[in-house]
N, C-alpha and C. Protein backbone atom coordinates (compact mmCIF):
# COMPACT_ATOMS: atom_id res chain seq x y z
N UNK A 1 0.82 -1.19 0.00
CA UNK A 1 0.00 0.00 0.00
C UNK A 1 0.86 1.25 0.00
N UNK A 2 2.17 1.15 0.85
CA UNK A 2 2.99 2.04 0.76
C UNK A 2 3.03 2.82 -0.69
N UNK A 3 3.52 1.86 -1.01
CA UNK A 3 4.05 1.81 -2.73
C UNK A 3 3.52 2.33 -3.74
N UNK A 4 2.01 2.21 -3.34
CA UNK A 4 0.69 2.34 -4.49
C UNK A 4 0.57 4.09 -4.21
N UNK A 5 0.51 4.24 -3.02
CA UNK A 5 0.30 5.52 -2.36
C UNK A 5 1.31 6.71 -3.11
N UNK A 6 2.68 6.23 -2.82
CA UNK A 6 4.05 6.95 -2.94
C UNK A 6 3.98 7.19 -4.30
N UNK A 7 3.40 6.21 -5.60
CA UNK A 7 3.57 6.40 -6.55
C UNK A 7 2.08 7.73 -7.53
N UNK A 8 2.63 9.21 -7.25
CA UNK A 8 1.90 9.95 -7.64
C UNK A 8 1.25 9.74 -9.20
N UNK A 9 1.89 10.22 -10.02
CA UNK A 9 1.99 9.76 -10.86
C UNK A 9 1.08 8.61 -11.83
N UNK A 10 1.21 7.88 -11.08
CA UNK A 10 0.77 6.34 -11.50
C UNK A 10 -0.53 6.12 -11.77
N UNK A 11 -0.75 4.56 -11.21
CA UNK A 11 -2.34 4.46 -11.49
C UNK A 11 -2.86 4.92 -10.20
N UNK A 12 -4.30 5.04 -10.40
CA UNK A 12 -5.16 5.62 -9.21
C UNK A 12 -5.62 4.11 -8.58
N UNK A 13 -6.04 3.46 -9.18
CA UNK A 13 -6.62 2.47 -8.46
C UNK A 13 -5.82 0.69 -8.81
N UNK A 14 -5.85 -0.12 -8.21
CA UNK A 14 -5.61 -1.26 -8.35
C UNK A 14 -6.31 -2.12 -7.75
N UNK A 15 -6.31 -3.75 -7.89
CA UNK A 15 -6.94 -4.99 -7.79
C UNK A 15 -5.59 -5.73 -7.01
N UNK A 16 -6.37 -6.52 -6.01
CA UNK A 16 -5.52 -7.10 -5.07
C UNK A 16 -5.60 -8.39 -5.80
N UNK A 17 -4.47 -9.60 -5.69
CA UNK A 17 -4.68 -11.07 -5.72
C UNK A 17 -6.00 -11.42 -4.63
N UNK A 18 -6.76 -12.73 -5.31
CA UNK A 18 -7.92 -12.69 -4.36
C UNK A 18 -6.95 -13.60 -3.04
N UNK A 19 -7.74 -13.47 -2.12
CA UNK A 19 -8.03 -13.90 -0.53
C UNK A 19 -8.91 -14.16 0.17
N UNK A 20 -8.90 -14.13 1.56
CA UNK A 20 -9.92 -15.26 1.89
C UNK A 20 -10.54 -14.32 3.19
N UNK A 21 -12.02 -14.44 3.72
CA UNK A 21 -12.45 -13.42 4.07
C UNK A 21 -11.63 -12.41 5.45
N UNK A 22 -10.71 -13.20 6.14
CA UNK A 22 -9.91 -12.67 7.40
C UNK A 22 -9.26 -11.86 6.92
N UNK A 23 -7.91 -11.98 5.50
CA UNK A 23 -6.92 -11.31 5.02
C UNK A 23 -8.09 -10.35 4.54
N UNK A 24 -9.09 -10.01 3.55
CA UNK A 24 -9.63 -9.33 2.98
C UNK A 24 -10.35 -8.09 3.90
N UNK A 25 -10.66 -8.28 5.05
CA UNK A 25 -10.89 -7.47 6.31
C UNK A 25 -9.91 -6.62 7.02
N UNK A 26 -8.70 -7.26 6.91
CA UNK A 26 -7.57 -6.78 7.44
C UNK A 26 -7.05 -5.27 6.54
N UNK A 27 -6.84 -5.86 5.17
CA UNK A 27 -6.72 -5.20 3.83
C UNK A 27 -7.55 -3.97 3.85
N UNK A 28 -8.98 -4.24 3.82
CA UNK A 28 -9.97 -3.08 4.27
C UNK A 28 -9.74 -2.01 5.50
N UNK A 29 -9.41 -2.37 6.30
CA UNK A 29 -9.11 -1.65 7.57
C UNK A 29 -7.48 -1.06 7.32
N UNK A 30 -6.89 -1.45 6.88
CA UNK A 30 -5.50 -1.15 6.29
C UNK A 30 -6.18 0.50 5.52
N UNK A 31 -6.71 0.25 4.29
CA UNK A 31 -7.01 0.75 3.51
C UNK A 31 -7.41 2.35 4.05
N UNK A 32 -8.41 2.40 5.07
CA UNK A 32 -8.60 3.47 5.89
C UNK A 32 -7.75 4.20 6.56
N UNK A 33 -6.74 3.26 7.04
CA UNK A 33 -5.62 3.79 7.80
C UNK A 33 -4.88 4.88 6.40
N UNK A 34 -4.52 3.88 5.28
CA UNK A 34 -3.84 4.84 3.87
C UNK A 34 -4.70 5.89 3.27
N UNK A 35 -6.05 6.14 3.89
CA UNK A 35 -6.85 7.21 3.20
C UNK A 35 -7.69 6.51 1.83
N UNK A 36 -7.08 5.51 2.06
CA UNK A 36 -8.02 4.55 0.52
C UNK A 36 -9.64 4.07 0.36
N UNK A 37 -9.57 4.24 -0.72
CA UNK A 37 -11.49 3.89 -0.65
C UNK A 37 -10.84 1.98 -1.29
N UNK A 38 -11.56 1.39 -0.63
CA UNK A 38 -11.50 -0.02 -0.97
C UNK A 38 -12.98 -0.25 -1.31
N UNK A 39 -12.60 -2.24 -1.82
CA UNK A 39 -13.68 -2.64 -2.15
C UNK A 39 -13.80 -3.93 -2.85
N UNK A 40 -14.89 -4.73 -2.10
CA UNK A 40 -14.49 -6.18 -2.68
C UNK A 40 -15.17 -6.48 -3.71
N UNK A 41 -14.80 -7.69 -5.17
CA UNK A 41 -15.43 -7.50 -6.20
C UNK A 41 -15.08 -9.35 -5.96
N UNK A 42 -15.87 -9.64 -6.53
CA UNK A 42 -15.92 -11.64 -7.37
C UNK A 42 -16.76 -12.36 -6.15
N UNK A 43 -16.43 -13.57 -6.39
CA UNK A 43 -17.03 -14.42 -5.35
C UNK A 43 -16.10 -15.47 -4.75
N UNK A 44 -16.10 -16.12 -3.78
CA UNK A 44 -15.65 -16.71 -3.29
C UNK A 44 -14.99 -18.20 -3.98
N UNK A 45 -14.19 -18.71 -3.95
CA UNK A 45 -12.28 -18.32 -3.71
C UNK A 45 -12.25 -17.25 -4.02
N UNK A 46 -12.67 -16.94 -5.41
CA UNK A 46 -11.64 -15.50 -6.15
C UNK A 46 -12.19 -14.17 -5.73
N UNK A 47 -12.34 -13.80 -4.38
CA UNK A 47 -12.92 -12.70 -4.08
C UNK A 47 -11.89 -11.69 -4.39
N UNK A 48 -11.54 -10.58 -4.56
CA UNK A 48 -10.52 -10.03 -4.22
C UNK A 48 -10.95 -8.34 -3.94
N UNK A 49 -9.82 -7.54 -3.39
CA UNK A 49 -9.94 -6.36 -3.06
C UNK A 49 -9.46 -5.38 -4.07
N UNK A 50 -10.29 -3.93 -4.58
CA UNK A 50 -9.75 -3.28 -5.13
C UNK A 50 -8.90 -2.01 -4.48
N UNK A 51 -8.55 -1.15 -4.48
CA UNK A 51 -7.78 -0.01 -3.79
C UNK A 51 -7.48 0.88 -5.09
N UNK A 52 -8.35 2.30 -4.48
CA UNK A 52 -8.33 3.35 -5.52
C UNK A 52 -8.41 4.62 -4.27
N UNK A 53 -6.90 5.40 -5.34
CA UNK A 53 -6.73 6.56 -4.49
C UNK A 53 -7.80 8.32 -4.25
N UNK A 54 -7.92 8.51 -3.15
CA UNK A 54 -8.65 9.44 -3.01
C UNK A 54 -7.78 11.27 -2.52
N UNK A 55 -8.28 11.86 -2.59
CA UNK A 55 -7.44 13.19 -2.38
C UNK A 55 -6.71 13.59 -1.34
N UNK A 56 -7.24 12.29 -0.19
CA UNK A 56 -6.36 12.51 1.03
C UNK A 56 -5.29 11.21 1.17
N UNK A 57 -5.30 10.32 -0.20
CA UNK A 57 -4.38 9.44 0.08
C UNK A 57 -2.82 9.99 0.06
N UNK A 58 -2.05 9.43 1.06
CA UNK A 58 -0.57 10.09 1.08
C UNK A 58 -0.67 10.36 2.90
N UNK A 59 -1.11 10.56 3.11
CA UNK A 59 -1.87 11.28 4.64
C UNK A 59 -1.95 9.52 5.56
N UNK A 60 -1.13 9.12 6.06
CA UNK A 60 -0.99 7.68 6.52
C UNK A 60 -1.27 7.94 7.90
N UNK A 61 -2.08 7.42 8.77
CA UNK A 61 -2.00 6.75 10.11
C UNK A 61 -1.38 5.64 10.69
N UNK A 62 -0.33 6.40 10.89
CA UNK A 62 0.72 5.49 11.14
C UNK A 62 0.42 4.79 12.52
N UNK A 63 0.01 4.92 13.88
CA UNK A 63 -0.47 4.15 14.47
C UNK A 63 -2.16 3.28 14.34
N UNK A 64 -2.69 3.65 13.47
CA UNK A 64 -3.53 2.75 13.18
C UNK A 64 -2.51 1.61 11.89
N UNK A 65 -1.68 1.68 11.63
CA UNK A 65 -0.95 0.83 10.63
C UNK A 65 -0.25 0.22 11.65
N UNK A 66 0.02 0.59 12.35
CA UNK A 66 1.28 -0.58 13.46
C UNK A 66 0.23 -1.21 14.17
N UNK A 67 -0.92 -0.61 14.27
CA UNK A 67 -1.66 -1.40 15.59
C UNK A 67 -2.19 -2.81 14.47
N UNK A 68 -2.58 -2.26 13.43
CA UNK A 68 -3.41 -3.65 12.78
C UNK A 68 -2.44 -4.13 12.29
N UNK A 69 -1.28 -4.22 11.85
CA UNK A 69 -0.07 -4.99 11.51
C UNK A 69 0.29 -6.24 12.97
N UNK A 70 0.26 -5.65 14.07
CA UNK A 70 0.40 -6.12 15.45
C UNK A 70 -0.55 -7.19 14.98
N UNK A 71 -2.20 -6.95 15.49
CA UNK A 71 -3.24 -7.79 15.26
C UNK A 71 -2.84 -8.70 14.30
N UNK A 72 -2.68 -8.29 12.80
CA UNK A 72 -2.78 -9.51 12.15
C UNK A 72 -1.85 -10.41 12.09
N UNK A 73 -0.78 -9.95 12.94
CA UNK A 73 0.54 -11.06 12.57
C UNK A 73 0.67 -11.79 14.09
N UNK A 74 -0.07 -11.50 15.28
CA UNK A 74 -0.28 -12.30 15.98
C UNK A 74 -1.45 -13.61 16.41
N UNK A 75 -0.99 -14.50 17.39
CA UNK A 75 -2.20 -15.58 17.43
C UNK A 75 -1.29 -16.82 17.05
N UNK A 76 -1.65 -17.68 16.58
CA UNK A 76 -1.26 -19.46 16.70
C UNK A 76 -0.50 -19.65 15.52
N UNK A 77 0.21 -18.56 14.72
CA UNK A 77 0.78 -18.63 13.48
C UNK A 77 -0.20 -18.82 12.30
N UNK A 78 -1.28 -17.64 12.74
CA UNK A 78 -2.09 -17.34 11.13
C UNK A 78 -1.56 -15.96 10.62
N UNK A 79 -1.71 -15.91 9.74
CA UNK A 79 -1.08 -15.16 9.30
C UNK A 79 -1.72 -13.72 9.10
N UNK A 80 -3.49 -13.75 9.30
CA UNK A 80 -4.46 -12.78 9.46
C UNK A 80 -5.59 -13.60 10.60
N UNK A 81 -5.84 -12.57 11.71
CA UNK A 81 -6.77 -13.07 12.18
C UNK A 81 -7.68 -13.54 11.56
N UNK A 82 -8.54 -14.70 12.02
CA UNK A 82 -10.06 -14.74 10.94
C UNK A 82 -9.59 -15.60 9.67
N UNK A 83 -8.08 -15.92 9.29
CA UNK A 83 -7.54 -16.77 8.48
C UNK A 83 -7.93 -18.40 8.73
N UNK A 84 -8.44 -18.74 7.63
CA UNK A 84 -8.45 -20.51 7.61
C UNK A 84 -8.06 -21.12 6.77
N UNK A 85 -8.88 -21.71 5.92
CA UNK A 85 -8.64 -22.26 4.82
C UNK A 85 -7.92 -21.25 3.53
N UNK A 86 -7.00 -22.03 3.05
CA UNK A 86 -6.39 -21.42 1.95
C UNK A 86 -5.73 -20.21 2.39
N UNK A 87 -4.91 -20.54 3.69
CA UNK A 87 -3.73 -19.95 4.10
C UNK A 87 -2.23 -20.23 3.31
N UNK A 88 -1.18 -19.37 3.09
CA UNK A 88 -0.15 -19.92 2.48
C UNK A 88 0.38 -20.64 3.72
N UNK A 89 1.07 -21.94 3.53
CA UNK A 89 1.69 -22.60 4.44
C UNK A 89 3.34 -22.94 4.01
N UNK A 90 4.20 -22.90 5.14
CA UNK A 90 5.34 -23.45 5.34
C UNK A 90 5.44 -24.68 4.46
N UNK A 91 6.93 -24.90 4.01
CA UNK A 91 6.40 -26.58 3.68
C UNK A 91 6.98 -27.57 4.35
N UNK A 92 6.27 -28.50 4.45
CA UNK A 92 5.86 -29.41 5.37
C UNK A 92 7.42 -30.20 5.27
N UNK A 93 8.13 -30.68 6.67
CA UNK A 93 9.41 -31.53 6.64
C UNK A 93 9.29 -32.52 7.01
N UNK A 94 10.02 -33.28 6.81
CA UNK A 94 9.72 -35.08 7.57
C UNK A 94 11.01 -34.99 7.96
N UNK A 95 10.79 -36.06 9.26
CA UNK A 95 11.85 -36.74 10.32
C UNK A 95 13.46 -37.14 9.56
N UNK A 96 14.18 -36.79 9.78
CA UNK A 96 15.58 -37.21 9.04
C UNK A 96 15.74 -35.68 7.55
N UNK A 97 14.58 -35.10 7.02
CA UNK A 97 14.81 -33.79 6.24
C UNK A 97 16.30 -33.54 6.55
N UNK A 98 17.05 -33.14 5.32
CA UNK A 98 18.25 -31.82 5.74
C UNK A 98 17.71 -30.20 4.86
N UNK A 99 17.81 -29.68 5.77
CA UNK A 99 16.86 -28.22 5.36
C UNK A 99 18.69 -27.41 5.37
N UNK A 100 17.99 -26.66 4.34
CA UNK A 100 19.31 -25.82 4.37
C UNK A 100 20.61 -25.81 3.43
N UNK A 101 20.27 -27.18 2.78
CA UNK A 101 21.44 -28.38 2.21
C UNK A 101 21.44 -27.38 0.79
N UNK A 102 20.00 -26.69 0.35
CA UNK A 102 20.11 -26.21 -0.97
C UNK A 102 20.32 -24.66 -1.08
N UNK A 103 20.26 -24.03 0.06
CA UNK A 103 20.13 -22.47 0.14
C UNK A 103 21.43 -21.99 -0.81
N UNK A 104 20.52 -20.83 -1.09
CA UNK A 104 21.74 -19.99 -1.90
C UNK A 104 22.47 -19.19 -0.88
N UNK A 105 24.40 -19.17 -1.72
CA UNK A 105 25.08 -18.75 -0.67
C UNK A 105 24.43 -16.90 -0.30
N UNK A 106 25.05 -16.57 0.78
CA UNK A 106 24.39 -14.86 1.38
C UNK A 106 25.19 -14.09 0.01
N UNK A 107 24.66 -12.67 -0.15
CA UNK A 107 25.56 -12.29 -0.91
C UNK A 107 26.19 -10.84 0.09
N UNK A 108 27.21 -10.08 -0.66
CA UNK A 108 28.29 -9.71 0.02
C UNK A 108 27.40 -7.84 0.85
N UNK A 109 25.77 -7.68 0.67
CA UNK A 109 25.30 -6.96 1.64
C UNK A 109 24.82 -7.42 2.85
N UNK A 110 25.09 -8.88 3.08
CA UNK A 110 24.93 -9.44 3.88
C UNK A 110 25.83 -9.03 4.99
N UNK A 111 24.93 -8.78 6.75
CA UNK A 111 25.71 -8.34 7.65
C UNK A 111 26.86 -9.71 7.97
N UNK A 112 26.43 -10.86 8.14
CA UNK A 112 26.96 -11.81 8.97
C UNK A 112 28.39 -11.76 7.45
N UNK A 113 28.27 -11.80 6.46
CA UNK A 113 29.46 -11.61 4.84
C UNK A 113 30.02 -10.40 5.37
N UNK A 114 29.70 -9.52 5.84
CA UNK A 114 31.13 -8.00 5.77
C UNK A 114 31.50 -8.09 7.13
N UNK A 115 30.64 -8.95 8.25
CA UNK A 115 31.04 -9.33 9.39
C UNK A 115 32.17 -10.26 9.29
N UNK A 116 32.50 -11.22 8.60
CA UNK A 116 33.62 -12.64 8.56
C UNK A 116 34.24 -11.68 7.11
N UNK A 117 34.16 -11.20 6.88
CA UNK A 117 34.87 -10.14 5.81
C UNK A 117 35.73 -9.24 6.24
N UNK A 118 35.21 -8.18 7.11
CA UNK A 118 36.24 -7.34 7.88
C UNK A 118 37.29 -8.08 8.99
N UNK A 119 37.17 -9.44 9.09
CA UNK A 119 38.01 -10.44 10.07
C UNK A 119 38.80 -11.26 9.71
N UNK A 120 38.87 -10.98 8.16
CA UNK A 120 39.89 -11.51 7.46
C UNK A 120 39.51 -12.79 6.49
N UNK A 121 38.27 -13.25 6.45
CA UNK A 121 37.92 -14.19 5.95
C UNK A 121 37.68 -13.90 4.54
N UNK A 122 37.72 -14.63 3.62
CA UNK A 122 37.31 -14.28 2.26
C UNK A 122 36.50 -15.54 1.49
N UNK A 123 35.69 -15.37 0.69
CA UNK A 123 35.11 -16.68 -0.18
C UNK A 123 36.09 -17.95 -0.29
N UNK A 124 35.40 -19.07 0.34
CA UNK A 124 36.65 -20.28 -0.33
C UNK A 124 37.55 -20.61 0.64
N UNK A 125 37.52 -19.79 1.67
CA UNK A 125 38.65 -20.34 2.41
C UNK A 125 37.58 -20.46 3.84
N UNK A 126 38.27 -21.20 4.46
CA UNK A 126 37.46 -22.07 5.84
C UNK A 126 37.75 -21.17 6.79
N UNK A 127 36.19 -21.05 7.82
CA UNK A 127 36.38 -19.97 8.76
C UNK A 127 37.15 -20.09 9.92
N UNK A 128 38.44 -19.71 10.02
CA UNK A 128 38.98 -19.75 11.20
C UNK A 128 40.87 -19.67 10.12
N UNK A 129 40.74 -19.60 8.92
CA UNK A 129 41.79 -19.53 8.06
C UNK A 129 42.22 -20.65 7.59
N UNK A 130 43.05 -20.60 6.60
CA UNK A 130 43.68 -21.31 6.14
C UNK A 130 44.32 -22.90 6.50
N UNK A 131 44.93 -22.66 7.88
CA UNK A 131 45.59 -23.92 8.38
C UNK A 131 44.61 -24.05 9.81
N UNK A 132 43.26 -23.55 9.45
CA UNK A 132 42.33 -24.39 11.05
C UNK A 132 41.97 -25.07 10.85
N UNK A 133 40.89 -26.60 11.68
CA UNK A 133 40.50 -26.91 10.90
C UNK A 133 39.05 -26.84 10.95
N UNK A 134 38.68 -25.83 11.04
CA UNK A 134 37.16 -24.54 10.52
C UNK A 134 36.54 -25.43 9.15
N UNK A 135 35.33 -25.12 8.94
CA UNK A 135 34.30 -25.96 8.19
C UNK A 135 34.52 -25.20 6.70
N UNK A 136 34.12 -26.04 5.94
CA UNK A 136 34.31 -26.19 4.90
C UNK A 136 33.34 -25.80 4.20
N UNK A 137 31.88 -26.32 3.72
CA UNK A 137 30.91 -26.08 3.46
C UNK A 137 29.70 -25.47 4.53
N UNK A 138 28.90 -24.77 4.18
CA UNK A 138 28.08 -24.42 5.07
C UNK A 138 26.90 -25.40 6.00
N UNK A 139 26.54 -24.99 7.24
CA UNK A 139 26.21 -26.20 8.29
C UNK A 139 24.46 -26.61 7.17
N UNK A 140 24.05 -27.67 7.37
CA UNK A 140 22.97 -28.66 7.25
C UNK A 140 21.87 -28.81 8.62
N UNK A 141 20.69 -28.75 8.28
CA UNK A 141 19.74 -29.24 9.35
C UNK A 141 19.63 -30.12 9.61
N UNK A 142 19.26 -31.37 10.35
CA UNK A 142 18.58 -32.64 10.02
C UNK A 142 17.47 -32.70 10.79
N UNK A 143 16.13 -32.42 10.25
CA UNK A 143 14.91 -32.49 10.76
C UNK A 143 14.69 -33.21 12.10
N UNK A 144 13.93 -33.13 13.17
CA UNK A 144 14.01 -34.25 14.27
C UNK A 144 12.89 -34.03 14.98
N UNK A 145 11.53 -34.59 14.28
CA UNK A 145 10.48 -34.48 15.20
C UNK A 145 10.03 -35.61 16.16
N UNK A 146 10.30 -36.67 16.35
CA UNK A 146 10.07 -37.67 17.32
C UNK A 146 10.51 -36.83 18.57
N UNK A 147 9.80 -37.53 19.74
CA UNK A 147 9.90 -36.94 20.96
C UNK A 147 11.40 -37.74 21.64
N UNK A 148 11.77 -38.35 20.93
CA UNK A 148 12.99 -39.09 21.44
C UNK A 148 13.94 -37.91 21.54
N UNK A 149 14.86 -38.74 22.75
CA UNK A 149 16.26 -37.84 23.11
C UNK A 149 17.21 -38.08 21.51
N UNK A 150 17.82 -37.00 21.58
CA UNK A 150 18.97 -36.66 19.98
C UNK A 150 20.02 -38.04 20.32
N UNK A 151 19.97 -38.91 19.26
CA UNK A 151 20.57 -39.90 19.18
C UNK A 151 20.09 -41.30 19.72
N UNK A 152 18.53 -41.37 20.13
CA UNK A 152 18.45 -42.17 20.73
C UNK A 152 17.25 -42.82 19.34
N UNK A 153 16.93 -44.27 19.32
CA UNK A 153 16.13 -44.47 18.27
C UNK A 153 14.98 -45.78 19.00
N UNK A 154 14.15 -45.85 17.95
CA UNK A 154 12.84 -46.76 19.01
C UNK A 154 13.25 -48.09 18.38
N UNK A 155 12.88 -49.27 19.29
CA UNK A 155 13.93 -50.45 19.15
C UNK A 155 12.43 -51.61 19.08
């Protein structure tokens, strides 16, 4: 909304991806906070929200924007209050998973990269230098949801 707002110029109004009625409430109440006239159009799945600027958009309530940002990003890990079905979800790991194994390396605006950068470290070489014997490739997860103690297995 920032974005839509900031951009004078531009278009006046836009169409949201559809959502589901919790996110679409949230969006609405958002909308007031940005000075926006909203408004829902389709039917259910594909409901979605429009947002078209009015003469006082630019003019932000910034504590009505932190307070409903608060609201919707708290609770049991929904992602909008009032969220159910046809939430985006995490994806799902199984027992023994290595997470992590495929990530792309950080690149060099990375704090923790100009952090092992200004300490002498450089691409390629193992952290702790040359002749330590510091790791080589970057660390691996291995998933572990059984309630068992780490290393112990059911017999």
């Amino acid at each position: 909304m920032r974005e839509f707002v900031a951009n004078i110029g531009g278009r006046q109004s836009i169409a949201l991806l559809p959502m589901n009625k919790g996110s679409r409430k949230i969006v609405h109440e958002l909308a007031v906070a940005f000075n926006l006239k909203s408004g829902s159009k389709g039917n259910d799945p594909r409901r979605y929200v429009t947002l078209t600027k009015t003469t006082r958009s630019g003019i932000i309530n910034e504590g009505k924007v932190r307070a409903l940002m608060k609201r919707a990003t708290r609770g049991s890990g929904r992602e909008f209050e009032g969220q159910k079905k046809g939430r985006p979800r995490m994806p799902e790991h199984y027992e023994g998973d290595e997470v992590g194994k495929e990530a792309p390396a950080v690149g060099e605006s990375n704090i923790g990269f100009k952090m092992l950068s200004s300490m002498g470290w450089s691409e390629g070489v193992k952290i702790g230098g040359e002749s330590s014997i510091g790791i080589e490739v970057p660390l691996t997860a291995v998933m572990k949801k059984s309630r068992l103690g780490l290393g112990a297995t059911r017999t």
